[in-house]
Protein backbone atom coordinates (compact mmCIF):
# COMPACT_ATOMS: atom_id res chain seq x y z
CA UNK A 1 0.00 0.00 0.00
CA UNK A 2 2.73 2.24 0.93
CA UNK A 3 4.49 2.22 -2.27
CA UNK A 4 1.83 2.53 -4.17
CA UNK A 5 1.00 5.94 -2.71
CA UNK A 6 4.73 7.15 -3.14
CA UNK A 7 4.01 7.76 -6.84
CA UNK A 8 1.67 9.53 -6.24
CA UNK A 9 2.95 11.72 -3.50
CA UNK A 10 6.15 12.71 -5.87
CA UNK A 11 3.44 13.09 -8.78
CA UNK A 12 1.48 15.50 -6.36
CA UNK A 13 5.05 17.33 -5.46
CA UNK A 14 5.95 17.55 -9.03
CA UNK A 15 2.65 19.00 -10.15
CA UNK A 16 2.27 21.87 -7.63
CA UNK A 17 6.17 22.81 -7.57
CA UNK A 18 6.20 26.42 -8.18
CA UNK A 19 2.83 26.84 -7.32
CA UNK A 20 2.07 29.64 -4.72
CA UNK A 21 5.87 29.93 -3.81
CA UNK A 22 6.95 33.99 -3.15
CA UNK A 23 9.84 35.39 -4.24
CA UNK A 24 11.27 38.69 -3.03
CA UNK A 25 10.84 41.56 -5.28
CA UNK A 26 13.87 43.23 -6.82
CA UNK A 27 14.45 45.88 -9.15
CA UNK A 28 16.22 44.23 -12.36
CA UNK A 29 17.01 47.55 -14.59
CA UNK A 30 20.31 47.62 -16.34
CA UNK A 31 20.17 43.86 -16.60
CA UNK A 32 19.26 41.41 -19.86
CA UNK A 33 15.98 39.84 -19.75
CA UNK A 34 16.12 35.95 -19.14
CA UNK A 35 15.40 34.59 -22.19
CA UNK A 36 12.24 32.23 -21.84
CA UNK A 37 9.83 31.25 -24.67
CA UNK A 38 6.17 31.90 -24.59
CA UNK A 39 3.42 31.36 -26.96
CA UNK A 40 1.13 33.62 -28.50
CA UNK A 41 -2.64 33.77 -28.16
CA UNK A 42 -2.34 33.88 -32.28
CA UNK A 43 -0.29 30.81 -31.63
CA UNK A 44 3.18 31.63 -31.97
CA UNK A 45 5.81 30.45 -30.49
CA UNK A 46 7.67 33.73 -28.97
CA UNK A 47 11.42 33.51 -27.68
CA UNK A 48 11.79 36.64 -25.33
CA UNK A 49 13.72 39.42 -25.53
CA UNK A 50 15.35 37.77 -29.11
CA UNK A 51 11.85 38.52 -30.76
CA UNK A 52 12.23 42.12 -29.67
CA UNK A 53 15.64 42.50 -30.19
CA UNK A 54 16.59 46.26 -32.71
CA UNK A 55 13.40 47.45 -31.24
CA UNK A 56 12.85 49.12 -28.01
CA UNK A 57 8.88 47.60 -26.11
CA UNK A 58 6.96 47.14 -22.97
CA UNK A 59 6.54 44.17 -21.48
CA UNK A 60 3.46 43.73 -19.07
CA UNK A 61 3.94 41.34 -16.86
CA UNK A 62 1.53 39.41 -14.19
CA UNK A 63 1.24 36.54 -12.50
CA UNK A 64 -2.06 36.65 -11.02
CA UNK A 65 -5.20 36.30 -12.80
CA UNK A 66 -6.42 39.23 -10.62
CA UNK A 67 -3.34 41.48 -11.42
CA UNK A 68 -5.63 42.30 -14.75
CA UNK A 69 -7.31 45.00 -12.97
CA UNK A 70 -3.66 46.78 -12.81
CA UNK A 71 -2.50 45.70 -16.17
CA UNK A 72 -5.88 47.01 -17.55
CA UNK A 73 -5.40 50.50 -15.66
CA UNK A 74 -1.48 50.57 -17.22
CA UNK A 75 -3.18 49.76 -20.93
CA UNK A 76 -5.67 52.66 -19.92
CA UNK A 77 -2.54 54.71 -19.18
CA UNK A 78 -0.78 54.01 -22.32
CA UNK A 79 -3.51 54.29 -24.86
CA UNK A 80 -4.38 57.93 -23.42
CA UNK A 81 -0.61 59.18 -23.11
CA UNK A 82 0.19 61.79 -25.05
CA UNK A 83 3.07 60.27 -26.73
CA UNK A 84 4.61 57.64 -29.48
CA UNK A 85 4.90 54.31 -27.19
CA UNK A 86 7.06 51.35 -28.49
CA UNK A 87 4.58 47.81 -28.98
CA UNK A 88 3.33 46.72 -25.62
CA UNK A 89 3.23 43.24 -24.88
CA UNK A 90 1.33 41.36 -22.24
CA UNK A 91 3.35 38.70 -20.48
CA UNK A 92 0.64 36.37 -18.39
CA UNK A 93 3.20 34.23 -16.73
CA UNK A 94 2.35 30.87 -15.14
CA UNK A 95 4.79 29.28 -13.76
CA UNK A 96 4.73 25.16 -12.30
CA UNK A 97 3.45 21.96 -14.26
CA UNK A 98 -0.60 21.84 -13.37
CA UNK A 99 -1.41 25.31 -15.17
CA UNK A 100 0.97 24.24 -17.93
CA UNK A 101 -1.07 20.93 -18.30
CA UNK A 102 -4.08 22.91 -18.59
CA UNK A 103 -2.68 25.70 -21.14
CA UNK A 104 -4.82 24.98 -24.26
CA UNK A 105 -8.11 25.56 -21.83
CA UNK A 106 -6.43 28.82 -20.36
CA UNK A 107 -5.55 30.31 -23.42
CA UNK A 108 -9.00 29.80 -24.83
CA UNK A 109 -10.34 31.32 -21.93
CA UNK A 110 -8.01 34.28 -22.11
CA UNK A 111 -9.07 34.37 -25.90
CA UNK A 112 -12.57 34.83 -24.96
CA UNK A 113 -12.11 38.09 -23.40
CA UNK A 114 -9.43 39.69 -25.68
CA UNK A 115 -9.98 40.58 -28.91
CA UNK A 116 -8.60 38.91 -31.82
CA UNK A 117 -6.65 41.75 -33.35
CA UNK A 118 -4.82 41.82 -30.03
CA UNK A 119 -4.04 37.97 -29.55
CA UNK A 120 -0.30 38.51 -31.50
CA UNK A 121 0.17 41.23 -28.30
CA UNK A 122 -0.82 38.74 -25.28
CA UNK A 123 2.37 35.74 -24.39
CA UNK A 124 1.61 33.26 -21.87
CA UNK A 125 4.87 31.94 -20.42
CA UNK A 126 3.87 28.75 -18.70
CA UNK A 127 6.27 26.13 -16.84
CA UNK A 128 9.68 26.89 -15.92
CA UNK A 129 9.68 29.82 -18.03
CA UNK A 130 7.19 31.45 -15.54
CA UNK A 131 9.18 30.14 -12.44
CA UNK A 132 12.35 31.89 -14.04
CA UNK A 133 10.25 35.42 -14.83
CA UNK A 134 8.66 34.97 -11.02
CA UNK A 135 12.43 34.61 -9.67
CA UNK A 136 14.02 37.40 -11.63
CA UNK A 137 11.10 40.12 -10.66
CA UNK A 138 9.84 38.71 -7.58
CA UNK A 139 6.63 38.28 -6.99
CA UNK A 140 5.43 40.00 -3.68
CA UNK A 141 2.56 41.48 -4.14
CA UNK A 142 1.84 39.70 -7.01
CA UNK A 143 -1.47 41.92 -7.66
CA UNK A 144 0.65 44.35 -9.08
CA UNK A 145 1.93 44.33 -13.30
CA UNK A 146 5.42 44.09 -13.27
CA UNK A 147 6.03 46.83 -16.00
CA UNK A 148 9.37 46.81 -18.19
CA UNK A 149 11.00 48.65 -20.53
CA UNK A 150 13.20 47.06 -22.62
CA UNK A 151 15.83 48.69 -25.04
CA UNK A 152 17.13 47.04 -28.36
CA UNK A 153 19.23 44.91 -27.12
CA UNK A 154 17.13 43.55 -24.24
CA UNK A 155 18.12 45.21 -21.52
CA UNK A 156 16.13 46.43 -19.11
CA UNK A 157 15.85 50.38 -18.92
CA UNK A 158 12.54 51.10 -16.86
CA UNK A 159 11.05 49.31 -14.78
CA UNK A 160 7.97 49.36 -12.07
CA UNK A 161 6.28 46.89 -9.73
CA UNK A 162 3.83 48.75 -7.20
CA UNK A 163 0.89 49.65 -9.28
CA UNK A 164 -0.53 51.76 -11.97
CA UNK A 165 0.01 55.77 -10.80
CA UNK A 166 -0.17 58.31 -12.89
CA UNK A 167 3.77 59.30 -11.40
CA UNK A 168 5.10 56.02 -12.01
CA UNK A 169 3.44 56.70 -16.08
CA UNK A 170 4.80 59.90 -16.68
CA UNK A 171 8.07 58.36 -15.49
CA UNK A 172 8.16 56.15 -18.10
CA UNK A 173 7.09 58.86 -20.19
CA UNK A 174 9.67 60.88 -19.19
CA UNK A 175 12.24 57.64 -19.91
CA UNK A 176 10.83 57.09 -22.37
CA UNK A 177 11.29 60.95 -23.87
CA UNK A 178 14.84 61.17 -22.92
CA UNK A 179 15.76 58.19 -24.93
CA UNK A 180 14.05 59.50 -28.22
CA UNK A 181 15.61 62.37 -27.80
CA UNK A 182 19.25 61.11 -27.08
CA UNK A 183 18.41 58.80 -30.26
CA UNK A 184 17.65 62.45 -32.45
CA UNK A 185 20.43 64.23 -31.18
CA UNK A 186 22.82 61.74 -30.44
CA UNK A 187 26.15 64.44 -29.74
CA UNK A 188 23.90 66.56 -27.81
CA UNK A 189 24.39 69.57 -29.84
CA UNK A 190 21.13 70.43 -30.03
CA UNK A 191 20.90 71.21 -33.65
């Protein structure tokens, strides 16, 4: 009877590994982005930062299914700014085995409720490509979008983990601003 059950004790264990575990939050700006591969809701297979790489774009990350109330406020924020943003990208990130099992029935349900123009825009990163993303950002208070800026080589240059604010917005603007023009006047001569 006994080893019957280990199987599925270390089945159990394997399964929920990942789940529900909290990792401190940290700041990761001037660092590369892990590279993990995620899949479109279009269905494409999406290696990140190498997809994005000669291009500068925001990566919205959360891993919560509630944490859509603050990535909707930040996509509220950026379609309203006054001002040229790079492609966004939503990052749903789900890391550990069960969810991953059940990916095909999640992404339909996430396709329900976004449009289909937008699918190419939304990347679920299941498995151990979630548990690397939930590592590298931390994940305390994991209600909050993890909100990145990378530059075109994949590096992070902005980056913000507390909640949409119309500060933390225009300070991503103001990145944002600085970098455009830095990339217009590159000598700083001002003509």
């Amino acid at each position: 009877m006994r080893s019957s059950i280990l199987p599925l004790v270390l089945l159990s264990a394997l399964i929920f590994a990942g789940c529900g575990s909290s990792y401190p939050n940290r700041t990761p700006i001037g660092e590369t982005f892990p590279t993990v591969t995620g899949k479109s809701l279009a269905g494409d297979e999406v290696i990140i930062p190498d997809a994005f790489r000669g291009k500068k774009v925001i990566l919205v990350l959360a891993y919560e299914q509630d944490a859509q109330f603050d990535v909707d406020r930040w996509g509220i924020g950026f379609f309203t700014a006054d001002f040229d943003l790079p492609p966004v990208y939503e990052i749903p990130t789900i890391p550990g085995l069960l969810p991953s099992l059940f990916k095909d029935a999640i992404d339909g349900g996430m396709r329900k409720g976004i449009p289909k123009e937008s699918w190419r825009d939304v990347i679920t990163v299941y498995g151990g490509g979630g548990g690397t993303l939930s590592k590298w950002t931390g994940t305390e208070n994991d209600l909050n979008a993890r909100i990145v800026l990378l530059d075109e080589q994949g590096v992070v240059r902005w980056f913000h983990d507390r909640g949409y604010g119309l500060p933390p917005l225009q300070d991503l603007l103001e990145t944002l601003k600085r970098d455009q023009e830095s990339t217009v006047d590159p000598a700083g001569t001002g003509s």
